[in-house]
N, C-alpha and C. Protein backbone atom coordinates (compact mmCIF):
# COMPACT_ATOMS: atom_id res chain seq x y z
N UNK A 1 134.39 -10.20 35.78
CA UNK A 1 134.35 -9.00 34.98
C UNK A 1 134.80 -7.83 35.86
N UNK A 2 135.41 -7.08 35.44
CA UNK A 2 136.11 -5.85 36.13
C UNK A 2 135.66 -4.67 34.92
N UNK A 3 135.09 -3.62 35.27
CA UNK A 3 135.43 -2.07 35.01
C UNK A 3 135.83 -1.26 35.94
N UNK A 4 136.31 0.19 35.49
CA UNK A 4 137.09 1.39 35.88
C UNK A 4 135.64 2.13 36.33
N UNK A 5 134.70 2.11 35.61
CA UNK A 5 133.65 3.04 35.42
C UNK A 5 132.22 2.34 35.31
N UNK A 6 131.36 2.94 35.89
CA UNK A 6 130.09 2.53 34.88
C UNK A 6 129.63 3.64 33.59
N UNK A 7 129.99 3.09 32.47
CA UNK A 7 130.10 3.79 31.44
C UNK A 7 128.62 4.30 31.04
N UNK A 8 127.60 3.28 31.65
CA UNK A 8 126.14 3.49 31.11
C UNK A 8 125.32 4.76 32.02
N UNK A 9 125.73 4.77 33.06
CA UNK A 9 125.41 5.47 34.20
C UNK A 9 126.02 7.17 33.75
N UNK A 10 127.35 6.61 33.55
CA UNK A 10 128.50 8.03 33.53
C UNK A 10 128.81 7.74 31.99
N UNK A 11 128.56 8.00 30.60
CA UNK A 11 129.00 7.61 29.78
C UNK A 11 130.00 8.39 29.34
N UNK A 12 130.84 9.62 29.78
CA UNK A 12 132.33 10.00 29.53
C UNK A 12 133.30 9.71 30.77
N UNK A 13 132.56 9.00 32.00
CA UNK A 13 133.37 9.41 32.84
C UNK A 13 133.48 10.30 34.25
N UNK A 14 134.28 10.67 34.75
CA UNK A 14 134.43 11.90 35.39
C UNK A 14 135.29 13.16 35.14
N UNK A 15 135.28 14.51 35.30
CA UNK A 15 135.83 15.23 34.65
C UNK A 15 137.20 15.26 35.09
N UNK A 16 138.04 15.16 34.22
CA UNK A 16 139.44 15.43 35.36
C UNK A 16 140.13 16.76 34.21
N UNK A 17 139.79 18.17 35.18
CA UNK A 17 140.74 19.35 35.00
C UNK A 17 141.82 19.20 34.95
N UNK A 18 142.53 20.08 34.39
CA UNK A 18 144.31 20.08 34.36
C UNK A 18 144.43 21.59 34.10
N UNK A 19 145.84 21.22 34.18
CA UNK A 19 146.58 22.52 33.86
C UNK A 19 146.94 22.29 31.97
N UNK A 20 147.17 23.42 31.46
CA UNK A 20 147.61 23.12 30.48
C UNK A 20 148.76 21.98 30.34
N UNK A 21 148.33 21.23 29.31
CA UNK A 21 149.34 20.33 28.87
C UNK A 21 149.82 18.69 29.77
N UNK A 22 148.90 19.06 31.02
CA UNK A 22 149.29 18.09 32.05
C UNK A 22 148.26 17.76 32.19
N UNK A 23 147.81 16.64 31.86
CA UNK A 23 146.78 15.06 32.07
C UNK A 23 146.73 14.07 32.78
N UNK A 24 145.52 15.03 33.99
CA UNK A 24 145.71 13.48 35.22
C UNK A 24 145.71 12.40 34.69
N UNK A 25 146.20 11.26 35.41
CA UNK A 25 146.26 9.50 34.79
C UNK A 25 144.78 9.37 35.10
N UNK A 26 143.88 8.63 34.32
CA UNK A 26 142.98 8.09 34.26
C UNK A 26 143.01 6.98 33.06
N UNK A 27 143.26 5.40 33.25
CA UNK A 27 143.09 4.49 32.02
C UNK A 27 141.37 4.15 32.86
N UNK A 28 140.84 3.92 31.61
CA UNK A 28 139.17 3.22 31.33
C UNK A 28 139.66 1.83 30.70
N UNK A 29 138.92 0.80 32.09
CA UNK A 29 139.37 -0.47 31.45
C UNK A 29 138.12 -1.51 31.59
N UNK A 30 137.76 -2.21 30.70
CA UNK A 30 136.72 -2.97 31.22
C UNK A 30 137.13 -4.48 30.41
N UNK A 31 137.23 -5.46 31.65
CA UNK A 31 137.42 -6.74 30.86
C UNK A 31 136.28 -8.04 31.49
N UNK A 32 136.38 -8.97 30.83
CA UNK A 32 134.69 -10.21 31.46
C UNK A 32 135.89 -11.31 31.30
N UNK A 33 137.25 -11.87 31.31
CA UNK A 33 137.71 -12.58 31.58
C UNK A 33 139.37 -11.91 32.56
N UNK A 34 139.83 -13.23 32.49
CA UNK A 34 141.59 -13.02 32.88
C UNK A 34 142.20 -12.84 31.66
N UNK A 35 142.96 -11.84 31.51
CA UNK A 35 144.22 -11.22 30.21
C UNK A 35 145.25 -12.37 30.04
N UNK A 36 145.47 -12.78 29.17
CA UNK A 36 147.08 -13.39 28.73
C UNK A 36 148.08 -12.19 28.53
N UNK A 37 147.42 -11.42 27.83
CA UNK A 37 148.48 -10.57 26.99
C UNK A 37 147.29 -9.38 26.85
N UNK A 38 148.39 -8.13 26.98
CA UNK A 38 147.86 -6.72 25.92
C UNK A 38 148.24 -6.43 24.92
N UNK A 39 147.56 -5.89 23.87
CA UNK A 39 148.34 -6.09 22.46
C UNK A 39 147.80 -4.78 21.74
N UNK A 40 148.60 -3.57 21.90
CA UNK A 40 148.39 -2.50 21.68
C UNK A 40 147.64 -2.32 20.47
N UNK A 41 146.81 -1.22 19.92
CA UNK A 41 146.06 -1.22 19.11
C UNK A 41 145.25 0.38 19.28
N UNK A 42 144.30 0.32 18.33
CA UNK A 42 143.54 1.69 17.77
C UNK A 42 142.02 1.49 18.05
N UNK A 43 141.23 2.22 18.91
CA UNK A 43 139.46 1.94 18.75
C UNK A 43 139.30 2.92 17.42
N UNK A 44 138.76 2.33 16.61
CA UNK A 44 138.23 2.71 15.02
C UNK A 44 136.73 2.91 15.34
N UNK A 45 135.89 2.80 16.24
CA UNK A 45 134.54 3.25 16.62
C UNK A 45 133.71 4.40 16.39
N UNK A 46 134.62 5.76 16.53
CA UNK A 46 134.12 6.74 16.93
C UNK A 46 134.85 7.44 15.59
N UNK A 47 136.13 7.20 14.85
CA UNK A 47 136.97 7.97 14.57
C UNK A 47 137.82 8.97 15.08
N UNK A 48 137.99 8.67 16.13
CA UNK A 48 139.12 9.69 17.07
C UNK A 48 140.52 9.08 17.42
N UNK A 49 140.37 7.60 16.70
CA UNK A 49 141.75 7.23 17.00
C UNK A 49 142.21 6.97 18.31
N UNK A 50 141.43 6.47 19.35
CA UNK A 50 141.87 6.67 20.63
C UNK A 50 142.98 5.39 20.89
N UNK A 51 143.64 5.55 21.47
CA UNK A 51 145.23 4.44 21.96
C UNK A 51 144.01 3.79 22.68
N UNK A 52 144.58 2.34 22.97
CA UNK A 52 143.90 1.43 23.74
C UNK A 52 144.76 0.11 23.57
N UNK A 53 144.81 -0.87 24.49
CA UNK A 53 145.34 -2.02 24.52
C UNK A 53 144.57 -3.69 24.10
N UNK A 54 144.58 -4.18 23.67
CA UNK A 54 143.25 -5.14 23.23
C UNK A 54 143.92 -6.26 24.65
N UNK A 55 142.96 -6.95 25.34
CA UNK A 55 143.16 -8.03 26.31
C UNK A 55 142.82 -9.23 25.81
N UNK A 56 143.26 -10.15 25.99
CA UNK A 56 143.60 -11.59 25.07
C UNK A 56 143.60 -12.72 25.74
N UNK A 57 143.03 -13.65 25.88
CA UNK A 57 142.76 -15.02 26.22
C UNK A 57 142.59 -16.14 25.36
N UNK A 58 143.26 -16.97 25.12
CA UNK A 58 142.80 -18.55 24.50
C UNK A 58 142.58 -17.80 22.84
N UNK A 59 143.18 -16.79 22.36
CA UNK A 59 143.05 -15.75 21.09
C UNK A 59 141.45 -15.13 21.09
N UNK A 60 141.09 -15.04 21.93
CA UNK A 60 139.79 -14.27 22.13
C UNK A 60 139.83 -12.98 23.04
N UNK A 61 139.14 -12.07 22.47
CA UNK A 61 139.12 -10.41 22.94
C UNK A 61 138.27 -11.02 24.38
N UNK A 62 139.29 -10.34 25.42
CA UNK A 62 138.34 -10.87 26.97
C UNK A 62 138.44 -9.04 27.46
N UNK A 63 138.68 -8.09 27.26
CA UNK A 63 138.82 -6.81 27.55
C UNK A 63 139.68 -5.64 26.63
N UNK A 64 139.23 -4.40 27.01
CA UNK A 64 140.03 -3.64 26.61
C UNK A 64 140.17 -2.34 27.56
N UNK A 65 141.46 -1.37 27.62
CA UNK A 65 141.70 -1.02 28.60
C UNK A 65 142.22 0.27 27.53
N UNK A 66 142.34 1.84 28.03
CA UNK A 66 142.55 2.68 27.77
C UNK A 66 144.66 2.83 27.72
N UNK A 67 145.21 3.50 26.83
CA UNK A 67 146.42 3.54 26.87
C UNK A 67 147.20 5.16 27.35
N UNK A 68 147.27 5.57 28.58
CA UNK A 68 147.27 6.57 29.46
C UNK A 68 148.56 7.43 28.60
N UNK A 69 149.58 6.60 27.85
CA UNK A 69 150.40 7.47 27.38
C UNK A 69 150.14 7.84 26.13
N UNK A 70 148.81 7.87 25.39
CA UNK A 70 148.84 8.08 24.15
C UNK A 70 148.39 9.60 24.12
N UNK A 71 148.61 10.05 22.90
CA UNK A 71 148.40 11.76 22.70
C UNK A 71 146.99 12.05 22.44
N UNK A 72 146.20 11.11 22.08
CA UNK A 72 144.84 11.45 21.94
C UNK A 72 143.56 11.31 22.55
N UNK A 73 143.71 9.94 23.74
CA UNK A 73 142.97 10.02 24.56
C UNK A 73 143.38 9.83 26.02
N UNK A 74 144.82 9.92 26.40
CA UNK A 74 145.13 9.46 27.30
C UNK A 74 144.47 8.90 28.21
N UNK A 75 144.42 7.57 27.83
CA UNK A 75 143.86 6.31 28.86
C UNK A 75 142.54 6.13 29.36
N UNK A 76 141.26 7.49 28.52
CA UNK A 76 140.25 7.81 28.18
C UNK A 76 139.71 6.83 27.07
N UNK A 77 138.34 5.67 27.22
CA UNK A 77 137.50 5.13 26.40
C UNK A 77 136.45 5.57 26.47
N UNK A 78 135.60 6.20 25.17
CA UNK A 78 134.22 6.11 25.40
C UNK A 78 133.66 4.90 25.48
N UNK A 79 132.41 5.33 25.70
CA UNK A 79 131.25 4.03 25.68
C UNK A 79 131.66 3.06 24.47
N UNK A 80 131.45 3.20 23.41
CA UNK A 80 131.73 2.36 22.22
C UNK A 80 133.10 1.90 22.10
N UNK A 81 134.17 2.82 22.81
CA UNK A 81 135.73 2.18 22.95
C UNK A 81 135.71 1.16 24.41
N UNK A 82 134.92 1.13 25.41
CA UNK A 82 134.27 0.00 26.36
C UNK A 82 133.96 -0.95 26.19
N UNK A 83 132.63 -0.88 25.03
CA UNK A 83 131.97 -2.16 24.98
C UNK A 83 131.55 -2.43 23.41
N UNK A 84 132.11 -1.84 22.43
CA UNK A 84 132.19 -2.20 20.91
C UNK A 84 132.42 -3.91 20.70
N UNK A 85 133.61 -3.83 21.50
CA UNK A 85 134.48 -5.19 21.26
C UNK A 85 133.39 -6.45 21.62
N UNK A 86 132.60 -6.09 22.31
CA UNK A 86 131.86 -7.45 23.20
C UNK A 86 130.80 -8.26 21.92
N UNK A 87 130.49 -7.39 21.07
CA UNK A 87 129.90 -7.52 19.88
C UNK A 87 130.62 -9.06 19.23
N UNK A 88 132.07 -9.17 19.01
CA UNK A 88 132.57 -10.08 18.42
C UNK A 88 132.26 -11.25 18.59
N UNK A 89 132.40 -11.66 19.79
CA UNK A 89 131.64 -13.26 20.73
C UNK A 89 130.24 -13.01 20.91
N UNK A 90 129.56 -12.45 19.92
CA UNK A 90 128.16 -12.73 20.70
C UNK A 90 127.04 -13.95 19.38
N UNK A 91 126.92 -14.70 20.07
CA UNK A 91 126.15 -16.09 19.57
C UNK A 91 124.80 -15.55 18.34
N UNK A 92 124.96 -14.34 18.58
CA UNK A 92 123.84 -13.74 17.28
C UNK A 92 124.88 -13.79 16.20
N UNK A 93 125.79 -13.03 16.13
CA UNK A 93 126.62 -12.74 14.96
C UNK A 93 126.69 -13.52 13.88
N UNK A 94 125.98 -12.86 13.02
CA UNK A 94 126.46 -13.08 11.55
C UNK A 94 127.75 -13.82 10.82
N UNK A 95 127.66 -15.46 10.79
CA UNK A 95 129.00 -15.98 10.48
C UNK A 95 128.99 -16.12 8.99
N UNK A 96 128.25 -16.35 8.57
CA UNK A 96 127.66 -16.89 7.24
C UNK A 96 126.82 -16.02 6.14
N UNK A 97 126.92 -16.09 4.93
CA UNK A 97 126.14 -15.28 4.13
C UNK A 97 125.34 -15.75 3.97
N UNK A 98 123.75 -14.73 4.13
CA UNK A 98 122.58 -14.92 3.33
C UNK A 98 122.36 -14.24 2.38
N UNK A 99 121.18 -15.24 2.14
CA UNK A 99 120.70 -14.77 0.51
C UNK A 99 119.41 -14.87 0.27
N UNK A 100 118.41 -13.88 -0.27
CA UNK A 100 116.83 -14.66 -0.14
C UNK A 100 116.64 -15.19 -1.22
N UNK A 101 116.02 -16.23 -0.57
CA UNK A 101 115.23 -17.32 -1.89
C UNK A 101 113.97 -17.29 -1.29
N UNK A 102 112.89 -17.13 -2.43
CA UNK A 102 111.40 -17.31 -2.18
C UNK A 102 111.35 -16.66 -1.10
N UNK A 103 111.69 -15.55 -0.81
CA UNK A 103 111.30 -14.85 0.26
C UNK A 103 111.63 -14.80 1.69
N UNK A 104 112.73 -15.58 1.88
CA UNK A 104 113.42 -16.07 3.00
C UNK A 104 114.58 -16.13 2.91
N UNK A 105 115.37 -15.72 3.88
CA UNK A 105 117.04 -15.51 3.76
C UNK A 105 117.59 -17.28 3.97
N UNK A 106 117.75 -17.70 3.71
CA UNK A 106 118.84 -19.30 3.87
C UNK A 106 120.66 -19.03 3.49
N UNK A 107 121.33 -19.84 4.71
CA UNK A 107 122.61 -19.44 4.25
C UNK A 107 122.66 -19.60 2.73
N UNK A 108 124.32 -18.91 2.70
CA UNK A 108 124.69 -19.79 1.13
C UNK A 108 126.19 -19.22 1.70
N UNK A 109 126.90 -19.77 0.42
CA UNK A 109 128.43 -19.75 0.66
C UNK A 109 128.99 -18.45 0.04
N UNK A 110 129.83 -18.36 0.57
CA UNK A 110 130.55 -17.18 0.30
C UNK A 110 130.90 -16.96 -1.45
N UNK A 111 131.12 -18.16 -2.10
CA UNK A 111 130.82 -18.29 -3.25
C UNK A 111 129.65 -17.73 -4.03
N UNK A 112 128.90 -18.07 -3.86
CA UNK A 112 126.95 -17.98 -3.90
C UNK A 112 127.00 -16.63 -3.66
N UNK A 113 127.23 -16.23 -2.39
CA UNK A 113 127.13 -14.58 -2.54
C UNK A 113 127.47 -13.61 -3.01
N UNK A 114 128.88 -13.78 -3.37
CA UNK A 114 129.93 -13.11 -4.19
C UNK A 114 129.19 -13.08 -6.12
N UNK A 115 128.75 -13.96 -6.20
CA UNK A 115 128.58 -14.47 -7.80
C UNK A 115 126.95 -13.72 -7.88
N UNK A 116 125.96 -13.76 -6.76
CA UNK A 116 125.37 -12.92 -6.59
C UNK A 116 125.44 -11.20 -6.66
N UNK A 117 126.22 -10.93 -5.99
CA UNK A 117 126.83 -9.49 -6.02
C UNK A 117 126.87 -8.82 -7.08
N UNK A 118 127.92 -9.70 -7.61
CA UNK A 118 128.71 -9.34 -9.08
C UNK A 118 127.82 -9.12 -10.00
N UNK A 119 126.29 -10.21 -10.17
CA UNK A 119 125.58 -10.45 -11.20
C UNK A 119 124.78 -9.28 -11.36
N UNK A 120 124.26 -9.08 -9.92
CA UNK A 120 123.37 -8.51 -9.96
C UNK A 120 123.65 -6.82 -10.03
N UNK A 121 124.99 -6.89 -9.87
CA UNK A 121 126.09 -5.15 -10.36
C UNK A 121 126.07 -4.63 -11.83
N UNK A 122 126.04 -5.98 -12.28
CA UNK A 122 126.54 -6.16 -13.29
C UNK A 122 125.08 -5.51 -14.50
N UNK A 123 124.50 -6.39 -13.61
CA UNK A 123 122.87 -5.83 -14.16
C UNK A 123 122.39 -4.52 -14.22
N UNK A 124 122.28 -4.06 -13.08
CA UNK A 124 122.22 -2.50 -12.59
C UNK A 124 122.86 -1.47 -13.23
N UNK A 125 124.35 -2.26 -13.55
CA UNK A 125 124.99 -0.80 -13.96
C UNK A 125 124.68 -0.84 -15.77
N UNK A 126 124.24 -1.95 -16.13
CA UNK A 126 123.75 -2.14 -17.85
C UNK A 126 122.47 -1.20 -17.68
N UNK A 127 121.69 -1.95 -16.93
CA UNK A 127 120.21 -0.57 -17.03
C UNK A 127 120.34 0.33 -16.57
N UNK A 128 121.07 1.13 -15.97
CA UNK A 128 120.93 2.39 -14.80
C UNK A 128 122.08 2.87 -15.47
N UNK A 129 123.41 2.69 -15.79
CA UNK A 129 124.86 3.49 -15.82
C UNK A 129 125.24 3.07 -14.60
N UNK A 130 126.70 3.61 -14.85
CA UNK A 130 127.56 3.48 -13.71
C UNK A 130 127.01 4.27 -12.41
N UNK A 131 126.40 5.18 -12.61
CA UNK A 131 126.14 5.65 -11.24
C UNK A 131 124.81 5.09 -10.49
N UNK A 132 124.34 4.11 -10.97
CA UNK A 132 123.61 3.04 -10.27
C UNK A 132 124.25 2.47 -9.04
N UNK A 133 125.50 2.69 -8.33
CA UNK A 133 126.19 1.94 -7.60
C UNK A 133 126.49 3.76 -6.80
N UNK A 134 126.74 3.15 -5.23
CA UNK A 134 126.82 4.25 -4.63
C UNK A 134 127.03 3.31 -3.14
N UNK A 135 128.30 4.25 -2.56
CA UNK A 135 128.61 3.49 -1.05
C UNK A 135 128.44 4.16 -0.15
N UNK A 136 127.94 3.36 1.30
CA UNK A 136 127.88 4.11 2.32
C UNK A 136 128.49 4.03 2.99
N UNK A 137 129.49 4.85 3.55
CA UNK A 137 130.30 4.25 4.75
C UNK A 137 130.95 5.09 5.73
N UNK A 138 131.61 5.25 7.03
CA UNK A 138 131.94 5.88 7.98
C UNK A 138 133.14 6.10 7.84
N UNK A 139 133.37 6.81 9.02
CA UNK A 139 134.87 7.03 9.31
C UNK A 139 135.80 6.23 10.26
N UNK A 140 135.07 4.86 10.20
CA UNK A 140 135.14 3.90 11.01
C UNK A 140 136.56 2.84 10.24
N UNK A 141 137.07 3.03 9.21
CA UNK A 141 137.91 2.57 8.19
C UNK A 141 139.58 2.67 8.45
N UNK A 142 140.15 1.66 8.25
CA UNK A 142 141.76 2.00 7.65
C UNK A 142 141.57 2.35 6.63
N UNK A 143 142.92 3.29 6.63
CA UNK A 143 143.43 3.87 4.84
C UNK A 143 143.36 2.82 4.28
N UNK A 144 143.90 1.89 4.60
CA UNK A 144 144.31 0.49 3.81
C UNK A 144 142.54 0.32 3.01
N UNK A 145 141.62 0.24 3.62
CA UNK A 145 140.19 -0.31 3.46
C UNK A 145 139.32 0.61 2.55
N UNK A 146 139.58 2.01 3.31
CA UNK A 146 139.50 3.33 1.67
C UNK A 146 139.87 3.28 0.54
N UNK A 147 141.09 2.16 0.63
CA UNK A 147 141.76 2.48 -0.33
C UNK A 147 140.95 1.17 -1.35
N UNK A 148 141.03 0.60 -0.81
CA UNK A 148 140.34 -0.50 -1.91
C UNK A 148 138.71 -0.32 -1.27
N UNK A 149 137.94 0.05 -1.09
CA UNK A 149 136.76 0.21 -1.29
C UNK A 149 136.67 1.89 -2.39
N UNK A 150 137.66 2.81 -2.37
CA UNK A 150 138.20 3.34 -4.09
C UNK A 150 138.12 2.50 -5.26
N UNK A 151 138.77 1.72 -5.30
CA UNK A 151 138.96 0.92 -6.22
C UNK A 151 137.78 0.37 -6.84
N UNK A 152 137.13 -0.62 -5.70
CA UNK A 152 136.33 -1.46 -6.13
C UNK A 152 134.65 -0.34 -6.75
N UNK A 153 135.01 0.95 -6.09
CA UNK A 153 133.77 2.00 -6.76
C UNK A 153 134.17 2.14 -7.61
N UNK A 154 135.56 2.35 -8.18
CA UNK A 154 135.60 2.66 -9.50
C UNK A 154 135.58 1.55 -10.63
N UNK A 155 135.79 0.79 -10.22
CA UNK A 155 135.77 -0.54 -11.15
C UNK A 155 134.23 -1.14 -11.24
């Protein structure tokens, strides 16, 4: 495992002054394997859009590293653009849908849950009205994902 920083200790960093318009190099990189490949990309974490490179092994996220020429964070990760990613491989994660029966969550299939969803929408919005339904969500999103979580509120 390699980092730039200890992010927990220092969680922005160190300060680096400039002159107007001129941005010392500083990339924030932290990876727990060897890279195959960087494969440019966006941290969606925070909503700031920061440039960053995703690090790649055997098709698994092994690091990510700050992208020094981008306009918005130049080569700057926060904490959550550090260690968000580590979340993906972790042996807790949620692969499968639950559902409670008798009081206890047991998988079920993606089928099962979906037909669940629907039913029970379906129900809600007969007794309550349409505004029985209400979403929560961040700025953590593609347009693409706004755009149909639009949809699916209005429908």
């Amino acid at each position: 495992m390699s980092e730039t920083r200890d992010s927990i200790d220092d969680i922005w960093g160190p300060r680096t002054p400039h002159a107007a318009g001129a941005w010392p190099v500083r990339v924030d990189e932290r990876t727990v394997g060897s890279v195959e490949r960087w494969v440019p990309s966006v941290c969606v974490l925070c909503s700031t859009g920061c440039g960053l490179d995703v690090g790649v092994a055997g098709g698994t996220i092994v690091g990510v590293r700050g992208r020094a020429t981008d306009r918005v964070n130049h080569g700057r990760l926060g904490p959550k653009g550090l260690h968000g990613w580590e979340a993906n491989a972790s042996v807790d994660r949620l692969t499968t849908p639950l559902i409670r029966r008798g009081g206890r969550l047991e998988p079920a299939t993606w089928d099962e849950a979906m037909a669940l969803i629907v039913e029970r929408s379906k129900d809600a919005i007969e007794r309550y009205g349409a505004g029985s339904h209400g979403f929560y969500n961040s700025g953590q999103l593609f347009l693409e994902e706004y755009y149909t979580l639009a949809l699916v509120a209005r429908v």
